[in-house]
N, C-alpha and C. Protein backbone atom coordinates (compact mmCIF):
# COMPACT_ATOMS: atom_id res chain seq x y z
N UNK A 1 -158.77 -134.14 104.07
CA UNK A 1 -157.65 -133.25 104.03
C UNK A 1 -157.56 -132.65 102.62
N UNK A 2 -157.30 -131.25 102.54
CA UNK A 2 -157.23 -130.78 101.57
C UNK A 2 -155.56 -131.26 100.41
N UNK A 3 -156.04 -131.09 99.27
CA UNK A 3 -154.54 -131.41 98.17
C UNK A 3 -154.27 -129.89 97.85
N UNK A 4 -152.94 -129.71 98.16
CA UNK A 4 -152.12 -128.52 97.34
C UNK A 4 -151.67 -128.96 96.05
N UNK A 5 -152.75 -128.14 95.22
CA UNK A 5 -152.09 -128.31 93.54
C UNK A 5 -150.74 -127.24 93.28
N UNK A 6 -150.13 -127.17 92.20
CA UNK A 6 -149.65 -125.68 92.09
C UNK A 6 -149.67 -125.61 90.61
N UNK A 7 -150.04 -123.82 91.03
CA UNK A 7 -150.48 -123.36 89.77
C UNK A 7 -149.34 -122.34 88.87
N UNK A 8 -149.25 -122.55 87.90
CA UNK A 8 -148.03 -121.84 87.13
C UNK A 8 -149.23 -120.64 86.27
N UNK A 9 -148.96 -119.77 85.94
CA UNK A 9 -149.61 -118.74 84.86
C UNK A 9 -149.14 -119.25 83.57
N UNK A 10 -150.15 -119.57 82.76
CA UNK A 10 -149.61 -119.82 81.41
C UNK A 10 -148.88 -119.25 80.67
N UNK A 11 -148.26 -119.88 79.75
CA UNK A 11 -147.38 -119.04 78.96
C UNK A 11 -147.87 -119.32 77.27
N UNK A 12 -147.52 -118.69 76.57
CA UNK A 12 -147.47 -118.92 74.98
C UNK A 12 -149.18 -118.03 74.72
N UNK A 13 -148.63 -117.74 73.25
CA UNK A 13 -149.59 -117.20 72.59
C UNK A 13 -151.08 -117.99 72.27
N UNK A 14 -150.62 -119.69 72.67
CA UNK A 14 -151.50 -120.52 72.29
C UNK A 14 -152.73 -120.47 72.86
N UNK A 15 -152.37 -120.08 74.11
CA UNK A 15 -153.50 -120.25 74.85
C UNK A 15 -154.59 -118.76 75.19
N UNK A 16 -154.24 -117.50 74.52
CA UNK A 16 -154.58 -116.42 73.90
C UNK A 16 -155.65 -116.61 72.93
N UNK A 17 -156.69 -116.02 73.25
CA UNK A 17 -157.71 -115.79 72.42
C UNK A 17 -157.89 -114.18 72.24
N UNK A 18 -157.26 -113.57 70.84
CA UNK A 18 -158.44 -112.14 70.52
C UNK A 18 -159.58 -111.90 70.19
N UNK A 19 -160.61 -111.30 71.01
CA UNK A 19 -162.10 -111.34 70.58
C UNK A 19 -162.52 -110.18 70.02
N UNK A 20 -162.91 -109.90 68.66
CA UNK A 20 -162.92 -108.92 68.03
C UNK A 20 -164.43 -108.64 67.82
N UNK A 21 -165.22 -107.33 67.83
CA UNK A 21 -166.10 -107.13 67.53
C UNK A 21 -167.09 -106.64 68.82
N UNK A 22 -166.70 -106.54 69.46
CA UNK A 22 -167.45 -107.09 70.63
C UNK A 22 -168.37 -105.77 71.10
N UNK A 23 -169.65 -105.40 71.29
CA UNK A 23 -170.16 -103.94 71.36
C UNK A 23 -170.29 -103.69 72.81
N UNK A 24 -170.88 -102.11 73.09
CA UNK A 24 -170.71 -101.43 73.61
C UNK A 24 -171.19 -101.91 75.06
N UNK A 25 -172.12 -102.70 75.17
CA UNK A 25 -173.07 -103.63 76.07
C UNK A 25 -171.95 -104.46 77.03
N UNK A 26 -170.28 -105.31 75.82
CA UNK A 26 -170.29 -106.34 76.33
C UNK A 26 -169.53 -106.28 77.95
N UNK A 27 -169.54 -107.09 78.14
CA UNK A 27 -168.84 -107.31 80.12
C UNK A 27 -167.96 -108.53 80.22
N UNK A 28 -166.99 -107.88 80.96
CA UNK A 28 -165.98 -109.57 81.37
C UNK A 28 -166.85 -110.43 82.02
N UNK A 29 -167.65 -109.81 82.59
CA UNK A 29 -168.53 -111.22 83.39
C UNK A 29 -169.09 -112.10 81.95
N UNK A 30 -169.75 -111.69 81.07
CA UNK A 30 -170.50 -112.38 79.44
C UNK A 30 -169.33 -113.41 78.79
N UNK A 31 -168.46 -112.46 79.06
CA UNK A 31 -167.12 -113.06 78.31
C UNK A 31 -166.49 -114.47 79.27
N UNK A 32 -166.51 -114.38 81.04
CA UNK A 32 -166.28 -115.08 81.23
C UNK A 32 -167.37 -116.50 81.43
N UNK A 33 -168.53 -116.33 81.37
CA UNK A 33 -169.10 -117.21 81.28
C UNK A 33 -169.66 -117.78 80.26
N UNK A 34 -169.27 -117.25 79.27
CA UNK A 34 -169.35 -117.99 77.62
C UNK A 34 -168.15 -118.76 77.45
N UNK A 35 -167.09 -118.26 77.79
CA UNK A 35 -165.42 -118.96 77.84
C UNK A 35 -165.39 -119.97 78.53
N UNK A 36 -165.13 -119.53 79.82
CA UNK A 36 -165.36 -120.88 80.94
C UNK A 36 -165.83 -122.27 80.87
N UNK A 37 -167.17 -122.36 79.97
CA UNK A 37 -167.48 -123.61 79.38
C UNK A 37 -166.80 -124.57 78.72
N UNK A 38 -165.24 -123.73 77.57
CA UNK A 38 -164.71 -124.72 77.40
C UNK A 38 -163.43 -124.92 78.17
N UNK A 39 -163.05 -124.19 79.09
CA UNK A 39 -162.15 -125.05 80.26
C UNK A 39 -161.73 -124.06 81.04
N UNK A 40 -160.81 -124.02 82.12
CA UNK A 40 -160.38 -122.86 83.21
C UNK A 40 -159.82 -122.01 82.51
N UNK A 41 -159.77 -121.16 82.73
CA UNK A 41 -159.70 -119.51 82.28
C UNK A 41 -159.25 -118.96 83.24
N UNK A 42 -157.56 -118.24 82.82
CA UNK A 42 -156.29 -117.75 83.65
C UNK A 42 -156.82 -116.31 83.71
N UNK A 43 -157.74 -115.54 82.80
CA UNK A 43 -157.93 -114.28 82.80
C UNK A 43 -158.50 -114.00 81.23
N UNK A 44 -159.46 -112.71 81.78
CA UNK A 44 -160.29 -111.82 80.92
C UNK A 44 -160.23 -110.62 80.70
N UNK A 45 -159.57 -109.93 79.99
CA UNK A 45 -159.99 -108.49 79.57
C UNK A 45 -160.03 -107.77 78.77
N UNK A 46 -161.24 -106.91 79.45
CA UNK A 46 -161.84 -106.20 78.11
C UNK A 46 -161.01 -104.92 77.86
N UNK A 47 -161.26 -104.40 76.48
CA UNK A 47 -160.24 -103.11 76.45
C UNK A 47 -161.40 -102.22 75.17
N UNK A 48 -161.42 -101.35 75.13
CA UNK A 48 -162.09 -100.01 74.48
C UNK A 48 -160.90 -99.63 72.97
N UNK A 49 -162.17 -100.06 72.13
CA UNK A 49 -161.02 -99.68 70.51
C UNK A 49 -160.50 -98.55 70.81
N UNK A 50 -159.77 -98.72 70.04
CA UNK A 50 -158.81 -97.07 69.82
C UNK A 50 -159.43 -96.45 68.83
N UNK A 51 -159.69 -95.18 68.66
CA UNK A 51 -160.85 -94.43 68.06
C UNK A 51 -160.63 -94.78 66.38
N UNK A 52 -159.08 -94.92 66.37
CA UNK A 52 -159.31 -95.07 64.38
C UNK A 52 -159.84 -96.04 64.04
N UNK A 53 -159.85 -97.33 64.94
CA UNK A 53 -160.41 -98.35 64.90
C UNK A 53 -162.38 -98.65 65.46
N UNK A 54 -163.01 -97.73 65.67
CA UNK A 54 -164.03 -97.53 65.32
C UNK A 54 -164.87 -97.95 66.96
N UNK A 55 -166.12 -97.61 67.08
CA UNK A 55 -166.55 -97.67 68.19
C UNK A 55 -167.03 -99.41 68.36
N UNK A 56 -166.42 -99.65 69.58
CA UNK A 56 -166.88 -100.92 70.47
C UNK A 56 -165.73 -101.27 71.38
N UNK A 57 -165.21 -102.62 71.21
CA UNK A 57 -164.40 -102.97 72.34
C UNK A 57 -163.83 -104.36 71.69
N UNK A 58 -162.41 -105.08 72.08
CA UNK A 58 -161.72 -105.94 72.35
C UNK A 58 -161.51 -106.43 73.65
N UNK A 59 -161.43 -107.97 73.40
CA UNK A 59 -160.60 -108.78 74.27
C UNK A 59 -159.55 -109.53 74.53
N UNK A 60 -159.31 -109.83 75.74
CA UNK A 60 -158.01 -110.55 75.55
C UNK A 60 -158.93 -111.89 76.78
N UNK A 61 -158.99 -113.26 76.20
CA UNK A 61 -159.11 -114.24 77.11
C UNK A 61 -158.19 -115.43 77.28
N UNK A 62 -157.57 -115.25 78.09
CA UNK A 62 -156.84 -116.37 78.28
C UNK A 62 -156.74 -117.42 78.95
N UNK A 63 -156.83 -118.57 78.56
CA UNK A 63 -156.98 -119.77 78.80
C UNK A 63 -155.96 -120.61 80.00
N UNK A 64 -155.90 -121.70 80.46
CA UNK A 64 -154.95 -122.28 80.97
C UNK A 64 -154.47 -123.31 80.36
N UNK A 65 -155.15 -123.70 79.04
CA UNK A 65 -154.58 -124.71 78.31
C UNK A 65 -154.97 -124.74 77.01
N UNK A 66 -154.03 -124.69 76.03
CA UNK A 66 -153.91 -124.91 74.70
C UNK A 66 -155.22 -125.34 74.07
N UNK A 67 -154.99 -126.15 74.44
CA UNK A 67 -156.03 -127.37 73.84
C UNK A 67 -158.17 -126.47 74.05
N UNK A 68 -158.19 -125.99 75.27
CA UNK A 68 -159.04 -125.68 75.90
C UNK A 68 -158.95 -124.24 74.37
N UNK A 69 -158.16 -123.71 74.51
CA UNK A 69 -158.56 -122.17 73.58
C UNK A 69 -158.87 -122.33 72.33
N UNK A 70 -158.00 -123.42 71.72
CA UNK A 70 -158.47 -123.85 70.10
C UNK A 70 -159.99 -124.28 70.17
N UNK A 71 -160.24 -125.02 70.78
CA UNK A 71 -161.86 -125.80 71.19
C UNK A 71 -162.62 -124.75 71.08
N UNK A 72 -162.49 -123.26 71.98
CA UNK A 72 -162.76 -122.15 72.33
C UNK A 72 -163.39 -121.84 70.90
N UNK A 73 -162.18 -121.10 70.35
CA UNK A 73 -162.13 -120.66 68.99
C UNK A 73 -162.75 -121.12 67.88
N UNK A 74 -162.64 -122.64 67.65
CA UNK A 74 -163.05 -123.44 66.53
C UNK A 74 -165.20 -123.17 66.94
N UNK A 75 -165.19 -123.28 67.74
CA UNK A 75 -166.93 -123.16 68.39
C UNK A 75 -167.67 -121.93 68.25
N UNK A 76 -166.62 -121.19 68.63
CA UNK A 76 -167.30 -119.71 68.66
C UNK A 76 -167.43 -118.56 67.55
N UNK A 77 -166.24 -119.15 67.02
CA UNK A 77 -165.75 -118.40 65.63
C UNK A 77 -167.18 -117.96 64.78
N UNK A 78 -167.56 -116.27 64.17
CA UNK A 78 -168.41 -116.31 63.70
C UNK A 78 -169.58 -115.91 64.05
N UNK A 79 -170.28 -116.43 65.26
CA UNK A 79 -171.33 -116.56 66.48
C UNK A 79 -171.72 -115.76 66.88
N UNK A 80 -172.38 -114.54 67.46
CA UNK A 80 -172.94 -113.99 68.09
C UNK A 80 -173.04 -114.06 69.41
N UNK A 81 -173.27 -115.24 69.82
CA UNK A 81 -173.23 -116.04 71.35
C UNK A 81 -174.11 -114.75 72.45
N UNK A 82 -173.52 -113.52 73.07
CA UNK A 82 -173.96 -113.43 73.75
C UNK A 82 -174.63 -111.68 73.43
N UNK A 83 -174.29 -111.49 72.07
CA UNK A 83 -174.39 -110.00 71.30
C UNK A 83 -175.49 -110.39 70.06
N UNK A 84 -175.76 -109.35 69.06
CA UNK A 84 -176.32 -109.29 68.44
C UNK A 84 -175.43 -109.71 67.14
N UNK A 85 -174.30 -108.81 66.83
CA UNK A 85 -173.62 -109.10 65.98
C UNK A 85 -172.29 -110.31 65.77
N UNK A 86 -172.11 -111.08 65.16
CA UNK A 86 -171.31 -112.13 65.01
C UNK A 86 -169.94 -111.20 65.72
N UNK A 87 -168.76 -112.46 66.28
CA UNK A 87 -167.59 -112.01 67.08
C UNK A 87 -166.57 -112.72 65.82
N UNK A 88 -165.22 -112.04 66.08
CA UNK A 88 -163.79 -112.98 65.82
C UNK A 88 -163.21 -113.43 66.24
N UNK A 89 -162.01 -114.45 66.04
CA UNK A 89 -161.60 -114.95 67.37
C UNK A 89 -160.42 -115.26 66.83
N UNK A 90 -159.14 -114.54 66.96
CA UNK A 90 -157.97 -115.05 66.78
C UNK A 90 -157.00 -115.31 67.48
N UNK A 91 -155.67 -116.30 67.28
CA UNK A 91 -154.92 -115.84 68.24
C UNK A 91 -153.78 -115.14 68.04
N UNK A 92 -153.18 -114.20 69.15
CA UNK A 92 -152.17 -112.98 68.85
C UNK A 92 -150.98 -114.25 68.32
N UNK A 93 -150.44 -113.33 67.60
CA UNK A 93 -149.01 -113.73 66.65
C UNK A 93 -147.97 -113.12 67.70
């Protein structure tokens, strides 16, 4: 027999990751399967700089748990992972 969990949408900035840098190539699918590794992932998306801010793209990944996004962050920070050029990784204020 199946278990009904229930699921709430996270809340707080904590669990927010900004991914900065990210080029012209990248895809929510890259993003979600580089993320995912360190725990469930409520949502991914990508967004297109704003022109003063120069050609490539941002993200927004969000996590389902705190703990899971810092882990995220502290690992990836720096990295390249799935691009050529190193990424950032902060979280929104």
């Amino acid at each position: 027999m199946a278990e009904i969990v229930e699921f709430r949408v996270p809340s707080g900035d904590d669990r927010t990751l900004l991914v900065l840098g990210l080029e012209s190539d990248a895809s929510e699918h890259a993003l979600y399967l580089t993320f995912s590794a360190f725990g469930l992932l409520h949502s991914v998306r990508l967004h297109r700089n704003a022109p003063v801010a120069g050609p490539g793209y941002h993200a927004f990944v969000k996590f389902c748990s705190a703990r899971d996004a810092s882990r995220a962050q502290q690992a990836c920070s720096g990295r390249s992972l799935f691009q050529k050029t190193a990424l950032k990784y902060i979280f929104p204020a």
